[in-house]
Protein backbone atom coordinates (compact mmCIF):
# COMPACT_ATOMS: atom_id res chain seq x y z
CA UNK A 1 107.04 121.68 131.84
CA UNK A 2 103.05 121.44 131.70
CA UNK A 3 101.62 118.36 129.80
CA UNK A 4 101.06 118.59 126.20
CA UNK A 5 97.71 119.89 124.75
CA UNK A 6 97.04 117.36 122.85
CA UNK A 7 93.54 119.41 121.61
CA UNK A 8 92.99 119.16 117.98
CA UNK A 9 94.29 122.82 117.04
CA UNK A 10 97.83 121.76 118.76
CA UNK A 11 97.65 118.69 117.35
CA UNK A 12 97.22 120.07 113.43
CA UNK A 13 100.02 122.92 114.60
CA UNK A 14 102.50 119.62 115.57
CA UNK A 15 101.83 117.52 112.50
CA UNK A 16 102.42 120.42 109.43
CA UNK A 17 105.64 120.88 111.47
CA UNK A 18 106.62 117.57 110.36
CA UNK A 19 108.63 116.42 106.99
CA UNK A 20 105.92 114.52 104.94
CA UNK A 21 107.59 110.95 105.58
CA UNK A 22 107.30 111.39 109.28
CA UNK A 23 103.57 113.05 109.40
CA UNK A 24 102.77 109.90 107.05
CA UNK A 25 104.02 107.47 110.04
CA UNK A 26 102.64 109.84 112.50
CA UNK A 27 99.41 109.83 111.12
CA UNK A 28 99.08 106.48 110.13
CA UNK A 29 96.26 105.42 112.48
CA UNK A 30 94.28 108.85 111.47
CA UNK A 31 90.77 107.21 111.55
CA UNK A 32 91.10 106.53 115.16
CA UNK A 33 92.37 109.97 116.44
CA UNK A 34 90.34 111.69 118.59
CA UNK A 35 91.37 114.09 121.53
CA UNK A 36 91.12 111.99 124.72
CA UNK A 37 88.22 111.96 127.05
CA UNK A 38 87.74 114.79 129.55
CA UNK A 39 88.71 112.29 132.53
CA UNK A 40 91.91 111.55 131.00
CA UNK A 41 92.69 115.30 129.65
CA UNK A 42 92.00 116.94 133.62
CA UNK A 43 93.71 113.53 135.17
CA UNK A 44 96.85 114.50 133.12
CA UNK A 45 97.07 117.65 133.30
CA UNK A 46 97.16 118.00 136.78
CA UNK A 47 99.35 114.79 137.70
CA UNK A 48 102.98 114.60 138.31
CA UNK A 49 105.03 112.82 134.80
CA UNK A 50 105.84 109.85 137.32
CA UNK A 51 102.54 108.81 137.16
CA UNK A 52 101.51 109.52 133.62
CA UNK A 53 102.12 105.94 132.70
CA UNK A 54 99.85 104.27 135.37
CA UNK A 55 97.31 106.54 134.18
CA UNK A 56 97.83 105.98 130.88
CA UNK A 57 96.84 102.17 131.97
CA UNK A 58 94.33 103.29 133.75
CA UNK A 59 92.73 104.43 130.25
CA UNK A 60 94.10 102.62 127.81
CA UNK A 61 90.61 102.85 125.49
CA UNK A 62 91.36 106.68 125.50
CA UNK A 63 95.34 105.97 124.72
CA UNK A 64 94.18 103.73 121.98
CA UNK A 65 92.23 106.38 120.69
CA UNK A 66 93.74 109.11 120.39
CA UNK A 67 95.86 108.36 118.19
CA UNK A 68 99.88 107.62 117.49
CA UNK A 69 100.47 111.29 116.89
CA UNK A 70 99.04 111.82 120.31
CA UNK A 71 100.79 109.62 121.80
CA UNK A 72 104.30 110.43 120.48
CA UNK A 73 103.57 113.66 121.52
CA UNK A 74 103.15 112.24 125.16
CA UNK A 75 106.49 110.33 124.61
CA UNK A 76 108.35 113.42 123.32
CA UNK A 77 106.91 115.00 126.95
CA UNK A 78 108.19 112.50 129.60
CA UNK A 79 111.20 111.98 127.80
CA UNK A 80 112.05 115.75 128.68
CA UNK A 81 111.35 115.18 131.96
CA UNK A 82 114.67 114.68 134.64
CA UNK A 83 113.33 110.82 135.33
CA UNK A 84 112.87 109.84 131.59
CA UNK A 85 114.52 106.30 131.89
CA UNK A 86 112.58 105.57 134.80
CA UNK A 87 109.35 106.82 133.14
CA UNK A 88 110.10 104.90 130.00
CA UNK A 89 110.42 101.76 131.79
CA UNK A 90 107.38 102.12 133.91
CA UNK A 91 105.69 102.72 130.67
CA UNK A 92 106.73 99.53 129.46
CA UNK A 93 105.60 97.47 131.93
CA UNK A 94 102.96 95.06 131.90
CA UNK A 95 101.10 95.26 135.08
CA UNK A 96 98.04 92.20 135.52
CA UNK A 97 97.44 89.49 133.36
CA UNK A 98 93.92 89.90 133.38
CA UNK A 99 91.53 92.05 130.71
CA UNK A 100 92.64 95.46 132.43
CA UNK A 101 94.60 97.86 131.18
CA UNK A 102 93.60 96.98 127.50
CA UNK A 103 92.20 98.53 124.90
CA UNK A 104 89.14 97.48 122.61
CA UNK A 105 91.16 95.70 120.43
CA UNK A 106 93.45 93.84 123.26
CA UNK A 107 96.10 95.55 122.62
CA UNK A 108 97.59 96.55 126.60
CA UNK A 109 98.93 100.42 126.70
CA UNK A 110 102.69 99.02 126.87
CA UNK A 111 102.07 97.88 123.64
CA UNK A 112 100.49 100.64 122.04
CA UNK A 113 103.38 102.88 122.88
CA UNK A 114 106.00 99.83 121.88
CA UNK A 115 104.63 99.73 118.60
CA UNK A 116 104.59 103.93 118.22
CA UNK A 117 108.19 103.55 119.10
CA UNK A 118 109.22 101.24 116.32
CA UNK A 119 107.11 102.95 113.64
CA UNK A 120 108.92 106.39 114.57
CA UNK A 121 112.98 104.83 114.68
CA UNK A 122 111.79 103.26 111.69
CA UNK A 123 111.13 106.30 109.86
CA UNK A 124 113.22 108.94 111.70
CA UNK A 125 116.61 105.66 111.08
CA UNK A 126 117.37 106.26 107.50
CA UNK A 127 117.56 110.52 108.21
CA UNK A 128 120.03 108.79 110.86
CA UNK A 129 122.11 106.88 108.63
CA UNK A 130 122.46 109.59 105.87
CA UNK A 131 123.56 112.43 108.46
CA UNK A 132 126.51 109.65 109.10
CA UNK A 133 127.21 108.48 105.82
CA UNK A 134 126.87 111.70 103.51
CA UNK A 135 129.00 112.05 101.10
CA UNK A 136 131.30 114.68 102.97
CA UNK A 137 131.99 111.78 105.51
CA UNK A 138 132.54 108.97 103.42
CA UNK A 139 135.00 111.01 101.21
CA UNK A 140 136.71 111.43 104.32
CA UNK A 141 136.73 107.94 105.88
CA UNK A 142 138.34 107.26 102.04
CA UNK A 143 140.63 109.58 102.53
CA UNK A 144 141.85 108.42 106.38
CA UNK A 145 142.07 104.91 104.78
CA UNK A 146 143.90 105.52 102.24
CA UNK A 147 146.45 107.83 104.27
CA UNK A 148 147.07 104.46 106.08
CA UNK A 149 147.65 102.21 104.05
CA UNK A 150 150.24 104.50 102.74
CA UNK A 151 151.94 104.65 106.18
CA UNK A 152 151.59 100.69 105.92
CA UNK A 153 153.62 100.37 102.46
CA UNK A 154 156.84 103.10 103.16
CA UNK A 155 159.37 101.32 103.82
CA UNK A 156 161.51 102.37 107.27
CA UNK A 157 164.26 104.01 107.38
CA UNK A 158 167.62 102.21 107.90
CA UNK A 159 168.86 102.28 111.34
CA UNK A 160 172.36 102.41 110.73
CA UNK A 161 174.57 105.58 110.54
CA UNK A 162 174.90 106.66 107.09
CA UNK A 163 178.53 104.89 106.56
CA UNK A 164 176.68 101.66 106.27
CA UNK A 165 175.24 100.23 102.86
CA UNK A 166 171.81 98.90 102.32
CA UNK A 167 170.72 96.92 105.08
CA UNK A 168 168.26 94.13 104.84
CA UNK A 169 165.90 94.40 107.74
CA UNK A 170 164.16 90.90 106.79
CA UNK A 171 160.78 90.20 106.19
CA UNK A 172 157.81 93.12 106.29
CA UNK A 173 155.91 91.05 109.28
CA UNK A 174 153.21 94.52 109.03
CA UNK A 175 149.87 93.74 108.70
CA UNK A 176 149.02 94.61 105.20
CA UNK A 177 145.29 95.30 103.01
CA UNK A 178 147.07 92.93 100.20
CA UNK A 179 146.19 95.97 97.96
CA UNK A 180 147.87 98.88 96.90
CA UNK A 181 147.08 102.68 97.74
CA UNK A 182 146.24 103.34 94.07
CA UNK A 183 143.93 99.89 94.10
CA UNK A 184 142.19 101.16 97.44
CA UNK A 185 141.49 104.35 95.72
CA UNK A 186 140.54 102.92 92.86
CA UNK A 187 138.09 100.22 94.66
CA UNK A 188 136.65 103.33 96.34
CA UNK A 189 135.86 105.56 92.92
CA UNK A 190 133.50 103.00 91.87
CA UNK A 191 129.72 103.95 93.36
């Protein structure tokens, strides 16, 4: 798979593909997008995605630049790639201590990507959530809980052959709610 063309055309064709609360996180940092410099756009398109992140580093004023939408795009590339863990960490690291590998405003290329990361789970967690707690699946998980603590209140059946009488069995040592099916299902009608 080629490296993304992160031109301006693809980059307009990317975002309108986007539901409006994720093109607003997306394109948060619009007044600093730019395409990336010529070095960077020829070095990446002809390297290998193992060393996309050292040249990312190697350029960090362009990966500054260019924008979060850019750079998602980048991070949507290598993490289709057979070595994405690997990639991902090497992205992450920190390499010197010194002023390289940082870009006009100090922030190091790790942490530009770190920070893309967050905004995008941040956005992209609550469609998460509410594909797991819909309404079809919470009607459900009412349903499963209420089925037992059903099985928890029957009572068993005797043991002895059916010349015997009523039997005490003792105490019902089961783990119990405390509440009743028609209280559970009554706790759970309330929204």
């Amino acid at each position: 798979m080629p490296f993304p063309d992160l031109s301006q055309k693809a980059m307009e064709r990317f975002v309108a593909l986007l539901p409006s609360d994720l093109r607003l996180i997306v394109m948060a940092d619009r007044k600093t997008s730019r395409t990336p410099g010529s070095a960077y756009l020829s070095a990446a398109r002809s390297c290998s995605p193992q060393d996309v992140p050292e040249l990312c580093r190697a350029h960090p004023e362009d990966v500054r630049l260019m924008g979060r939408a850019r750079r998602l795009r980048i991070l949507a590339w290598l993490a289709g790639q057979p070595d994405n863990r690997t990639l991902f960490v090497d992205l992450q690291k920190e390499r010197d201590s010194g002023t390289g590998g940082r870009a006009g405003n100090g922030q190091s290329v790790p942490q530009l990507f770190r920070d893309d990361i967050t905004a995008f789970s941040g956005a992209v967690a609550p469609r998460v959530a509410g594909a797991f707690l819909s309404r079809n699946v919470l009607a459900e998980a009412r349903r499963a809980a209420m089925e037992i603590a059903v099985e928890r209140h029957v009572p068993e059946a005797p043991t002895a052959g059916p010349d015997s009488g009523p039997q005490d069995n003792g105490p019902d040592n089961s783990p119990s709610t405390g509440a009743s099916p028609g209280a559970l299902s009554a706790a759970g009608d309330k929204r």
